[in-house]
Protein backbone atom coordinates (compact mmCIF):
# COMPACT_ATOMS: atom_id res chain seq x y z
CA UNK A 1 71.59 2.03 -8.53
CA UNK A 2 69.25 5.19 -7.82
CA UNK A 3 66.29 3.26 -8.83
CA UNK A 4 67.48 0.46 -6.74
CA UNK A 5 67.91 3.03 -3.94
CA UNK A 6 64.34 4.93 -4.49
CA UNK A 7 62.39 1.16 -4.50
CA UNK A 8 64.11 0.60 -1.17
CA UNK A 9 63.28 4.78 -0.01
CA UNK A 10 59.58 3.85 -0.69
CA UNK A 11 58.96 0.74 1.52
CA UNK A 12 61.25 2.06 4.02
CA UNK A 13 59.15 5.37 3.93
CA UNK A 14 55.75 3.05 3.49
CA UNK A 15 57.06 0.82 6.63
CA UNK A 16 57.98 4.13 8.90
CA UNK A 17 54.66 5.76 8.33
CA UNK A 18 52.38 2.88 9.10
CA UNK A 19 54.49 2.16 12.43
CA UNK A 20 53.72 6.06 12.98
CA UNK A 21 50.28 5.62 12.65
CA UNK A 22 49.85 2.74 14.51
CA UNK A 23 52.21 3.80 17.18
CA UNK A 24 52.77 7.33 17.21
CA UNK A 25 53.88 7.56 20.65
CA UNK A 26 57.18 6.16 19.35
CA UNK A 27 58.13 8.91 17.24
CA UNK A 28 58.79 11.83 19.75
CA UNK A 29 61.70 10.00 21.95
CA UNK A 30 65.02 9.48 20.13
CA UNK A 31 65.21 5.56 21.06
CA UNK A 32 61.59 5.53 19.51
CA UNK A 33 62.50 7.03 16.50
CA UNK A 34 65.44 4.82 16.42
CA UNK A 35 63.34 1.59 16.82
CA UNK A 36 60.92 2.79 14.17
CA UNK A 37 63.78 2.83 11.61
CA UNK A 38 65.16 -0.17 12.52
CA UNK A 39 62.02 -2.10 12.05
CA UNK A 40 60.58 -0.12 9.25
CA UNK A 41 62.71 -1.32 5.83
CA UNK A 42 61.54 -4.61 6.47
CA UNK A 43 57.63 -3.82 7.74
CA UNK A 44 57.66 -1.79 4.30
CA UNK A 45 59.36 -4.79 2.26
CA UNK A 46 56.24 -6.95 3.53
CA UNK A 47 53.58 -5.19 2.82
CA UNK A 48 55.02 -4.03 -0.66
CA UNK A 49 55.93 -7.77 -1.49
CA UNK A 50 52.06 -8.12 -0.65
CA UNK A 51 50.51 -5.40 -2.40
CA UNK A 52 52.77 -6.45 -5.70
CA UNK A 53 51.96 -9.78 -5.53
CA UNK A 54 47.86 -8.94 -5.30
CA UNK A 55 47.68 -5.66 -7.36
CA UNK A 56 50.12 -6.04 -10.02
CA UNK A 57 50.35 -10.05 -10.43
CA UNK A 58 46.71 -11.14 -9.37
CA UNK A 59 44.70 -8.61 -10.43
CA UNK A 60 46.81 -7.52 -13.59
CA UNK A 61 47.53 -4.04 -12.91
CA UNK A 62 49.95 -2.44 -15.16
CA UNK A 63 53.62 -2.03 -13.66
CA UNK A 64 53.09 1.98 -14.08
CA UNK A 65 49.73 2.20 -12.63
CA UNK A 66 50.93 -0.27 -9.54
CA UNK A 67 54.46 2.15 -9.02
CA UNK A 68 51.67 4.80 -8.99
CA UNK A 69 49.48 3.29 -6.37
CA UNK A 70 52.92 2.71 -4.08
CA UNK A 71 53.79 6.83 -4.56
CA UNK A 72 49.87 7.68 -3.72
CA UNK A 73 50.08 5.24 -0.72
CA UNK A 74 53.59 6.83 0.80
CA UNK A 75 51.62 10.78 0.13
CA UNK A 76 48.35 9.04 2.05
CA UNK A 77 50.10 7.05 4.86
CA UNK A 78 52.35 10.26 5.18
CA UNK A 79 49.44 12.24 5.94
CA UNK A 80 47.87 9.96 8.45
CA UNK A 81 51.02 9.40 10.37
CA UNK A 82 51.97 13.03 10.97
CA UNK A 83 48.13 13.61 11.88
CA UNK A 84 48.60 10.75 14.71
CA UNK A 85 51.73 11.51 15.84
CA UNK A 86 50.42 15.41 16.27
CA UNK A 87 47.59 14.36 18.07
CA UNK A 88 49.12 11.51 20.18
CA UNK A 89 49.28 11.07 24.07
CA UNK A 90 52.88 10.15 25.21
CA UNK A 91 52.25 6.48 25.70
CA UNK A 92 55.84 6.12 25.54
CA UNK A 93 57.07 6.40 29.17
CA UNK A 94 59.34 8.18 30.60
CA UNK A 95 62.06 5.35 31.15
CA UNK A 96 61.80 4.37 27.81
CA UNK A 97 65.42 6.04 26.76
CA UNK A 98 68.33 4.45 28.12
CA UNK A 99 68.64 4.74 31.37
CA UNK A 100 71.48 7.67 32.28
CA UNK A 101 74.37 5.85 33.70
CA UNK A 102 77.62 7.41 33.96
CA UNK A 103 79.88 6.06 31.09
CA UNK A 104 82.17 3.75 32.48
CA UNK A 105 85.63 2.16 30.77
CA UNK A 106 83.26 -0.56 30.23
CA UNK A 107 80.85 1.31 28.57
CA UNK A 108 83.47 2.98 25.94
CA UNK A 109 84.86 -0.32 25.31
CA UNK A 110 81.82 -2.17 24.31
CA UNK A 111 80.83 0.72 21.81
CA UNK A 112 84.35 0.88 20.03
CA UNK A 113 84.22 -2.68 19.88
CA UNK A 114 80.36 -2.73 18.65
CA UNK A 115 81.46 -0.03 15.73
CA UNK A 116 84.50 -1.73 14.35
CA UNK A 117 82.87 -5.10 14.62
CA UNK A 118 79.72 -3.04 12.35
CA UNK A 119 82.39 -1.78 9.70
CA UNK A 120 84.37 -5.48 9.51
CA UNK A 121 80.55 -6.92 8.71
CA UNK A 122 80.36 -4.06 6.29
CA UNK A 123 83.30 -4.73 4.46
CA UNK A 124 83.01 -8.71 4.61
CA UNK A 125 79.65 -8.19 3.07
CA UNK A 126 80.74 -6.35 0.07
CA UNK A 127 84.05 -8.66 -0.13
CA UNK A 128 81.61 -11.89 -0.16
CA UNK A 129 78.61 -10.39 -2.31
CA UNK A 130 81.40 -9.46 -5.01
CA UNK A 131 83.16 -12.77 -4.98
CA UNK A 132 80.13 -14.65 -5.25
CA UNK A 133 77.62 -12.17 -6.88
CA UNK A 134 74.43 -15.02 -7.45
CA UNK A 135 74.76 -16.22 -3.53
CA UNK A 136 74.27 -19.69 -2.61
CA UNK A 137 72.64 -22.42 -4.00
CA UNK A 138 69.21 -21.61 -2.94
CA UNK A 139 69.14 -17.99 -4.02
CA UNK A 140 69.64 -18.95 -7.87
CA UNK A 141 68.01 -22.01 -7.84
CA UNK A 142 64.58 -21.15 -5.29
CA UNK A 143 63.97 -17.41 -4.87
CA UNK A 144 65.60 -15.67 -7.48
CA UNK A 145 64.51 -18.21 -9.77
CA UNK A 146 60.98 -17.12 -8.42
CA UNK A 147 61.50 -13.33 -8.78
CA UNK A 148 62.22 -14.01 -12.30
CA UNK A 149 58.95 -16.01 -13.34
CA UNK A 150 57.28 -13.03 -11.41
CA UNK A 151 59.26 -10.12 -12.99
CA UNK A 152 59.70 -11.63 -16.76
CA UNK A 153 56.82 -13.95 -16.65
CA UNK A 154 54.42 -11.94 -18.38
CA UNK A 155 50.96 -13.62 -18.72
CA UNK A 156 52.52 -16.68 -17.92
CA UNK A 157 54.33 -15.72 -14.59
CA UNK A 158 52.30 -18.81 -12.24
CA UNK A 159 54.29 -21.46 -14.11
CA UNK A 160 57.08 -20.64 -11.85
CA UNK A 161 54.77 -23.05 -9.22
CA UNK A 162 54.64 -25.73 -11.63
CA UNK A 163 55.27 -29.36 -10.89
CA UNK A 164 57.82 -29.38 -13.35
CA UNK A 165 60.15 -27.09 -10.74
CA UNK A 166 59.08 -29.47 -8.02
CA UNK A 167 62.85 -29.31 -6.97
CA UNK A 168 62.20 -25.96 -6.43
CA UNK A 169 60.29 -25.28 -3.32
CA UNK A 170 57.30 -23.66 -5.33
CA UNK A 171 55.11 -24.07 -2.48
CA UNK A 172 57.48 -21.26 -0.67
CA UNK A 173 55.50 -17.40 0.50
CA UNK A 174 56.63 -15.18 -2.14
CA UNK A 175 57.78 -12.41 0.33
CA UNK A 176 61.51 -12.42 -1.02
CA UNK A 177 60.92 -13.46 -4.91
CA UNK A 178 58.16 -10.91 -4.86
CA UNK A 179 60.45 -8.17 -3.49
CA UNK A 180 63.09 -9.27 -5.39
CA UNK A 181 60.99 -8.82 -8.33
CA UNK A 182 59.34 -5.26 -7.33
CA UNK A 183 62.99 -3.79 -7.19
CA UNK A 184 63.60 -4.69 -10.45
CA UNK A 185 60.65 -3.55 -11.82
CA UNK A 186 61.95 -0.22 -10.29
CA UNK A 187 65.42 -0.92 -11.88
CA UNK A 188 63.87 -1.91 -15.03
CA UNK A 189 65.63 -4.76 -15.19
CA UNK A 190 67.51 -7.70 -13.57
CA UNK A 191 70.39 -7.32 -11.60
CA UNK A 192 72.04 -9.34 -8.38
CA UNK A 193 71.92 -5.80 -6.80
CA UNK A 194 68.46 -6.71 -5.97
CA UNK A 195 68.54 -9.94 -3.99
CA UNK A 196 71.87 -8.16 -2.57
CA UNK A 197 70.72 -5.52 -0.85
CA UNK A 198 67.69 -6.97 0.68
CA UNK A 199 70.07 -9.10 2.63
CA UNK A 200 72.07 -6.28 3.54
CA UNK A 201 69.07 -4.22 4.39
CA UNK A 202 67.47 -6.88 6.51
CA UNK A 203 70.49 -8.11 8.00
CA UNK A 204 71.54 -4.14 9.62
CA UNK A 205 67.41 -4.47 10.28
CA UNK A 206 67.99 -7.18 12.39
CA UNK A 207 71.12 -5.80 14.33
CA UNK A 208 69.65 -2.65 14.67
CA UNK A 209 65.97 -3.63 16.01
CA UNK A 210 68.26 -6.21 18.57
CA UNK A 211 70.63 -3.22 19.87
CA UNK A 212 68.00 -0.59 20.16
CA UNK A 213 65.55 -2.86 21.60
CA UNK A 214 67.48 -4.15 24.37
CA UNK A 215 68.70 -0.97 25.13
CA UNK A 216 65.13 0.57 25.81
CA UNK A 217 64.86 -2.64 27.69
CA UNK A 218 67.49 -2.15 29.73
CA UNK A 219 70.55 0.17 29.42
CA UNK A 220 72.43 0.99 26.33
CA UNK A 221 75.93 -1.61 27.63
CA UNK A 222 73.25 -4.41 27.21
CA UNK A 223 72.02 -3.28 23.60
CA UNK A 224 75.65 -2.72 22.27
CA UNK A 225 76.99 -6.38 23.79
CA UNK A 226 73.80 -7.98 21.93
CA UNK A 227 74.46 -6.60 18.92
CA UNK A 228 78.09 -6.99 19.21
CA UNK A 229 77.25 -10.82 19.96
CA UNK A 230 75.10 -11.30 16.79
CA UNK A 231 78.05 -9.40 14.72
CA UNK A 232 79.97 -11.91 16.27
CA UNK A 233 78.23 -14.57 14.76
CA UNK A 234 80.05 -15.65 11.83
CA UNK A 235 76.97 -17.60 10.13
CA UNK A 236 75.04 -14.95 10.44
CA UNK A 237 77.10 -12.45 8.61
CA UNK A 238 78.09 -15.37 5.76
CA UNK A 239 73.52 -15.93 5.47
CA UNK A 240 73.56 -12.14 5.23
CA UNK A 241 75.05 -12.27 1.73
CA UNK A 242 73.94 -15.46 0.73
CA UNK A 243 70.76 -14.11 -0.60
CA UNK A 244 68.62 -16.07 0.87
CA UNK A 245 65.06 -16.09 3.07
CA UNK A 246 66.55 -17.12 6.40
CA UNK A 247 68.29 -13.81 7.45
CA UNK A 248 64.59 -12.04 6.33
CA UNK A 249 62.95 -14.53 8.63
CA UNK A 250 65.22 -13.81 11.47
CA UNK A 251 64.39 -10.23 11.21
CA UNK A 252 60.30 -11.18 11.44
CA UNK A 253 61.18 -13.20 14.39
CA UNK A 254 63.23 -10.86 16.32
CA UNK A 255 61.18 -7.74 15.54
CA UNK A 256 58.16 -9.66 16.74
CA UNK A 257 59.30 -10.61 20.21
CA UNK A 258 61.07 -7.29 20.32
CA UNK A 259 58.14 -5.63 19.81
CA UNK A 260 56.45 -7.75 22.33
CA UNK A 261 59.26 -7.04 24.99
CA UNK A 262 58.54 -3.66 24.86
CA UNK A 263 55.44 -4.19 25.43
CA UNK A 264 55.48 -6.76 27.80
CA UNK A 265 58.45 -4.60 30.36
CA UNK A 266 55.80 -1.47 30.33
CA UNK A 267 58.27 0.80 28.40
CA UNK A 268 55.26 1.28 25.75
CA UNK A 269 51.55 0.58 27.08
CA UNK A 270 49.94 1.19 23.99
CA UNK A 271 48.55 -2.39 22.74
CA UNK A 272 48.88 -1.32 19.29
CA UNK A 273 52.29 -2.82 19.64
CA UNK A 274 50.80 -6.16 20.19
CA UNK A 275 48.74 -5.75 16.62
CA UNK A 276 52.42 -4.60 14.99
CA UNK A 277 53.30 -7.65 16.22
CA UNK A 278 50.69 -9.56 14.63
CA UNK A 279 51.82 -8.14 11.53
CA UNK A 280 55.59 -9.16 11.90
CA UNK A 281 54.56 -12.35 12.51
CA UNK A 282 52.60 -13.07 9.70
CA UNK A 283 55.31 -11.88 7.58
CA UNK A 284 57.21 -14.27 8.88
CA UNK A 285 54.73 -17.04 7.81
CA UNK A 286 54.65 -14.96 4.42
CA UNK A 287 58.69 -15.53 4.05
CA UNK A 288 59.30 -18.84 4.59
CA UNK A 289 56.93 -22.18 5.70
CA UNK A 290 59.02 -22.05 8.17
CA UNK A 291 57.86 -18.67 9.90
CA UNK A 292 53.99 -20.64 9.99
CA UNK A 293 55.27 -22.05 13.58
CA UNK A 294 56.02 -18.60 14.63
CA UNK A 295 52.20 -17.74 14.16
CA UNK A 296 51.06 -20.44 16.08
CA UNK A 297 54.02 -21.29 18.55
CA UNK A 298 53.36 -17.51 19.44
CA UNK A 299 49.94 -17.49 19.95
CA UNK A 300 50.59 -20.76 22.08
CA UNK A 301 52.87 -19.06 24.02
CA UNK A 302 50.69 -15.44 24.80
CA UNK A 303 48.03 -17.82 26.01
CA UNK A 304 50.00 -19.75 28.70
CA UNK A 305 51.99 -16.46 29.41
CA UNK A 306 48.71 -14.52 29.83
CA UNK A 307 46.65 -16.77 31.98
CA UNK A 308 49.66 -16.51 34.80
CA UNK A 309 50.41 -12.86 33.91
CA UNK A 310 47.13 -11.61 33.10
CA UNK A 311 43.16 -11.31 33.58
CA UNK A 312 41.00 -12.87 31.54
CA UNK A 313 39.96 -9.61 30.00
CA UNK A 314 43.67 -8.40 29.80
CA UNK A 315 44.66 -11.75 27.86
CA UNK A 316 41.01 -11.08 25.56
CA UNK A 317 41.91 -7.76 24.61
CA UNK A 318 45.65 -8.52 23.85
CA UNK A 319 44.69 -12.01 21.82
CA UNK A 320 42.39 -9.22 19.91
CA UNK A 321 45.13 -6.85 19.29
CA UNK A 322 47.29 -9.85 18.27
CA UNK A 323 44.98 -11.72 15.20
CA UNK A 324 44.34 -7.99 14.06
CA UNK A 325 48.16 -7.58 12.91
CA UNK A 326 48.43 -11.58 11.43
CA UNK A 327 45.11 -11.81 9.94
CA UNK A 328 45.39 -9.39 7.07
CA UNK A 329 49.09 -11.11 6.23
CA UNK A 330 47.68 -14.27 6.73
CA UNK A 331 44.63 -14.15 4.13
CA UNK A 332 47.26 -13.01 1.54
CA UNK A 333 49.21 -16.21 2.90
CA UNK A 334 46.42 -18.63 2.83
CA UNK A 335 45.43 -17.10 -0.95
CA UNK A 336 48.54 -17.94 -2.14
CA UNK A 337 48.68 -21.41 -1.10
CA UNK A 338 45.10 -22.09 -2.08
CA UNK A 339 45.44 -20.76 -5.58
CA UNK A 340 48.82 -21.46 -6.59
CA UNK A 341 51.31 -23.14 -4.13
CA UNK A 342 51.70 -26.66 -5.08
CA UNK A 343 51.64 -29.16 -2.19
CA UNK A 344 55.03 -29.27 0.01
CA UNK A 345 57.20 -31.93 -0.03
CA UNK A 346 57.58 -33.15 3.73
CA UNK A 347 53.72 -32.95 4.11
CA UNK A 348 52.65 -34.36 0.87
CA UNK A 349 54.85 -37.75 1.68
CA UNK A 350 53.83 -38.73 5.10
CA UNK A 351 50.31 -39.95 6.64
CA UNK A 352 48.73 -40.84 10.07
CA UNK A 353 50.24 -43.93 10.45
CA UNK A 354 53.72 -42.88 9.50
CA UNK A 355 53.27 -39.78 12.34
CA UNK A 356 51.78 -42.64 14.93
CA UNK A 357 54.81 -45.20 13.81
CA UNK A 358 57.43 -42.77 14.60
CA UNK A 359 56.32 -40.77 17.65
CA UNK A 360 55.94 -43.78 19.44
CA UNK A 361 59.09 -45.10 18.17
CA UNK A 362 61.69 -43.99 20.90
CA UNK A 363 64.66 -45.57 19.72
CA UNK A 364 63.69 -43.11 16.53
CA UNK A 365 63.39 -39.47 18.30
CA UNK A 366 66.57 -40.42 20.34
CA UNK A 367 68.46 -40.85 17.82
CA UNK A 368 67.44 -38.15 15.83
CA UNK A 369 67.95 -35.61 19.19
CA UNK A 370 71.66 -36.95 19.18
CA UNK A 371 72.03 -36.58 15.41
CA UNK A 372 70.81 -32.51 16.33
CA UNK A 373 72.93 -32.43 19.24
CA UNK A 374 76.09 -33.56 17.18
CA UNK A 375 75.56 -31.05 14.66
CA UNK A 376 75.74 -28.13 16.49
CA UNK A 377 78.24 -29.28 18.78
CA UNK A 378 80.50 -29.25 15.23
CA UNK A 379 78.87 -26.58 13.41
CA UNK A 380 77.91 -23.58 15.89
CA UNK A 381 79.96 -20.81 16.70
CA UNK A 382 81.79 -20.23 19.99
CA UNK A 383 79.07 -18.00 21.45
CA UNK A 384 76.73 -20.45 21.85
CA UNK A 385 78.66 -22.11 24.70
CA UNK A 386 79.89 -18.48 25.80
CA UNK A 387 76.32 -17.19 26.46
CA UNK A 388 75.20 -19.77 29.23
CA UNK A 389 78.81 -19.60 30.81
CA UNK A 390 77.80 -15.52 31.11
CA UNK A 391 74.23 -16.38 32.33
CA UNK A 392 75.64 -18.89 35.16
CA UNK A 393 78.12 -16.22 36.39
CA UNK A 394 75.83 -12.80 35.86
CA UNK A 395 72.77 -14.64 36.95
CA UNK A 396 69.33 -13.83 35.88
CA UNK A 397 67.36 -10.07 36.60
CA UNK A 398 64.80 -9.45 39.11
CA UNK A 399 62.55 -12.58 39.02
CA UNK A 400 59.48 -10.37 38.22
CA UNK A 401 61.03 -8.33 35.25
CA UNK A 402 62.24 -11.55 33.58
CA UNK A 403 59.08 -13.56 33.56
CA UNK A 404 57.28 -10.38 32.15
CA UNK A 405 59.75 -9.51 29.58
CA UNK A 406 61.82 -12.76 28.58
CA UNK A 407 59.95 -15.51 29.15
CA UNK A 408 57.22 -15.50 26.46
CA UNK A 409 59.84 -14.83 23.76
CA UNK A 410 61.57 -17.95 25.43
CA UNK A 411 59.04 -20.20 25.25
CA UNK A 412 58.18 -18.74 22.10
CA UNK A 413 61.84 -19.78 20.36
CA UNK A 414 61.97 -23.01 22.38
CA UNK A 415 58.32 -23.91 20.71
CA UNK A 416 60.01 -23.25 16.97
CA UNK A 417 62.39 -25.44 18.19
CA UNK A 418 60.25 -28.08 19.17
CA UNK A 419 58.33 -27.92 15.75
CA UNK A 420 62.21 -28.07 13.88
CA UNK A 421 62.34 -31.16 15.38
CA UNK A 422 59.48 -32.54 14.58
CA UNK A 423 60.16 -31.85 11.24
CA UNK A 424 63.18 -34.41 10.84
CA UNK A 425 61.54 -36.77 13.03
CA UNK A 426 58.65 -37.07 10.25
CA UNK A 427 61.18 -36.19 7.43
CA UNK A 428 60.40 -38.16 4.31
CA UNK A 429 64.53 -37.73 3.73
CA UNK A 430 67.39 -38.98 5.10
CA UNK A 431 67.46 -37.86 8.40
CA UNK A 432 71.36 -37.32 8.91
CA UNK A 433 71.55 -35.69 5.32
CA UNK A 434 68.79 -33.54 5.99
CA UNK A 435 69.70 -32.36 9.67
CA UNK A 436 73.01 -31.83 7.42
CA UNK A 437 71.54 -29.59 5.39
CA UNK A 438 68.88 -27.54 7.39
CA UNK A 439 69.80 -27.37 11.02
CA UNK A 440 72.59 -24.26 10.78
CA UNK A 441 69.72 -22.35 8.91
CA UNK A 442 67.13 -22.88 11.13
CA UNK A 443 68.95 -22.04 13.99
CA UNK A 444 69.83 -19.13 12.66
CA UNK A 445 66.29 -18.26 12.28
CA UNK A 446 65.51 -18.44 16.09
CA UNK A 447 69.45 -17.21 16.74
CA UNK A 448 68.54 -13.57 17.27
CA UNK A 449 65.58 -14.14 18.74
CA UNK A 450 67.38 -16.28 21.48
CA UNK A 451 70.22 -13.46 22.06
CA UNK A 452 67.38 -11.27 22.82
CA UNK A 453 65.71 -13.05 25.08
CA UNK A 454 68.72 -13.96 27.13
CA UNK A 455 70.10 -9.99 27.35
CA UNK A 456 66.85 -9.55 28.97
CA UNK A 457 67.47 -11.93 30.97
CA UNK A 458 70.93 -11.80 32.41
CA UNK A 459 72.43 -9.84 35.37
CA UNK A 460 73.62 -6.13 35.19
CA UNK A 461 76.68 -6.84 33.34
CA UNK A 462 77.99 -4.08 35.71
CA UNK A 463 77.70 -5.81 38.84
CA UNK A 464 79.35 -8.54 40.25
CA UNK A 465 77.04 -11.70 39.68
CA UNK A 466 76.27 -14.91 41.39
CA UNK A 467 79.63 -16.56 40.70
CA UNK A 468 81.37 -13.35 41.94
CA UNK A 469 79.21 -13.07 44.95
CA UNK A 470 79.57 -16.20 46.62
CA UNK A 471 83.41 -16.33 46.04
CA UNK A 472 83.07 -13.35 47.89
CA UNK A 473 81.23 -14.72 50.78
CA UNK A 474 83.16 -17.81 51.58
CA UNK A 475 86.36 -15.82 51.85
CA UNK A 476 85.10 -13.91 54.45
């Protein structure tokens, strides 16, 4: 368990200093800090899965020399960040704490609610992980299958992309076998602990980069009720200890818009958050195929965002910023499917004329939009009907601050969306058997994303909203 402990100390510690260095305006405001953890565990879990997978798998260094190199890299980046934090200008504004608002009944109930809903997820977790120690089916049979042809593989640890394992998913980023793997090289051997705590790790990543974010955002009653909604979320917490990529994605995904919020609202002006963006997002691509569409949905999305936000030389200089943070993930990406990712299944079964036959058959996308529709009418939990009923009675925030902070992450989720879709419209599968099987996931991929993008969005949760408002009006 200490080893286990001291592999996840150094890419937390490896994640924190290179978000120092590349933002060390963060660092001296307690929010900032706060943010930096909550981001870091899983910004040092990518770039460690990385530098395992290239140092220590393709280039053959020994385990011992490649621990070494991770020690040497935590002393350097150390250095580097405490240099740029010393030296740095206070980027960070002023109104980038909470804003002070007297604490209202309100207020105290939301946070006692927040922590008790936090320990009941705590507890759950253990109670499932222990009952069901290997996860679900896709954690023994796709990624910690993986881990273990990387880990015990010796020599031989690339036949874990054969053909042969078609069923699978060897084309899959390595992100989460490769991590997997790396903590039990620190643990010396294989345990469930592994795969375990990365979803527990992630999955607290992912509350806490939601609540903190918003909060800077906008107040502290708005960060607690959006965390409190994803604790609420009874998939999520189940995907949490399944072991598997999705909950990791969702962390990619909401620390990238997050991180682009921030930006985007003026709480930090330093563009190096758009580059640490970059970065999240091609870890996302480097988890799952899936996180691919957040790399170009996103860029999609910056460019129609910019040219009605933005000059030309604004939009240049943040695009810039941008493919500096995704193209070092990205040529470890594109290496990996080159050299050993066998072809995927969806693309490797369908051609021109199958695309052309099917978007233009209507009767087709209709019916798979209702099969969609029907599914998470069943399958989805009570908040996602909850939310809009909030939105409609709160209303939206000043016009201006929610098409510079919420929008692009909108249009951002509802263009992963779009490309889900897609996907079982050109499915090689059964379409009702694969919707079946896939929608809950993905949606739980974009879930946290969406819950961030609609507490910046909605009405002081304070103040009377629309609903309230005009009630008020026609009475008198």
């Amino acid at each position: 368990m200490i080893l286990l402990l001291l592999g996840l100390l150094v890419a937390y510690s490896i994640g924190f200093c290179i978000v120092c260095a590349l933002c060390p305006h963060l660092v001296p405001f307690p929010y900032g800090r706060v943010f930096a953890a909550a981001i870091s565990t899983g910004f040092g879990l990518g770039v460690t899965s990385c530098l395992y997978f290239i140092l220590h798998l393709g280039l053959g260094l020994s385990l011992v020399a490649y621990l070494a190199v991770e020690f040497l890299l935590v002393g350097a980046l150390a250095l580097v960040a405490w240099r740029a934090v010393d030296h740095a200008k206070a980027d960070f504004a002023s109104s980038a704490s909470p804003q002070n608002q007297d604490v209202t009944g309100l207020d105290r109930g939301v946070a006692i609610a927040y922590w008790l809903a936090m320990g009941t997820y705590l507890v759950s977790f253990v109670t499932i992980t222990t009952h069901n120690t290997n996860g679900e089916w896709d954690a023994w049979a796709v990624w910690n299958l993986r881990a273990s042809f990387l880990f015990q593989g010796g020599a031989n640890w690339a036949d874990g992309f054969s053909d042969t394992l078609a069923w699978s998913h060897p084309d899959y980023p390595l992100f989460l076998g490769a991590s997997i793997a790396r903590l039990w090289s620190f643990m010396e051997g294989s345990s469930y602990l592994a795969p375990a705590s990365l979803g527990f790790v992630l999955g607290l990543s992912v509350i806490g980069t939601l609540t903190v974010g918003v909060s800077i955002v906008r107040d502290r009653l708005h960060g607690m009720v959006a965390g409190l909604v994803l604790l609420g979320s009874p998939r999520f917490l189940k995907n949490s200890a399944a072991q598997q990529a999705d909950i990791p994605l969702s962390f990619f995904i909401a620390a990238t818009l997050t991180l682009y919020a921030l930006w985007d609202s003026g709480k930090v002006k330093s563009v190096r958050m758009v580059t640490l963006a970059g970065i999240t997002a091609g870890f996302a691509a480097w988890t799952k195929n899936e996180g691919l569409a957040l790399v170009f949905v996103l860029v999609i999305a910056r460019v129609a965002t910019g040219l009605c936000q933005r000059t030309y030389i604004e939009l240049r200089k943040e695009l810039k910023a941008l493919f500096a943070g995704i193209a070092p993930v990205m040529a470890v990406f594109v290496f990996f499917k080159l050299r050993f990712a066998p072809s995927n299944d969806l693309l490797s079964q369908i051609d021109v004329a199958t695309i052309l036959s099917r978007v233009l058959d209507f009767g087709h996308l209709l019916s798979v939009g209702e099969m969609c529709l029907d599914n998470l009418a069943k399958n989805q939990s009570g908040w996602l009907y909850l939310l809009p009923a909030v939105l409609i009675i709160k209303g939206l925030t000043a016009r201006e601050s929610f098409m510079r902070s919420a929008v692009p992450g909108l249009l951002t989720c509802l263009g992963m969306a779009c490309v889900y879709y897609f996907a079982f419209v050109f499915s090689p599968h059964e379409v009702r058997w694969h919707i079946a099987t896939a929608l809950n996931r993905l949606v739980l991929q974009v879930w946290p994303g969406l819950v961030l993008c609609y507490f910046l969005s909605v009405g002081d949760l304070r103040e009377p909203g629309w609903v309230s408002r005009a009630i008020h009006v026609r009475r008198k």
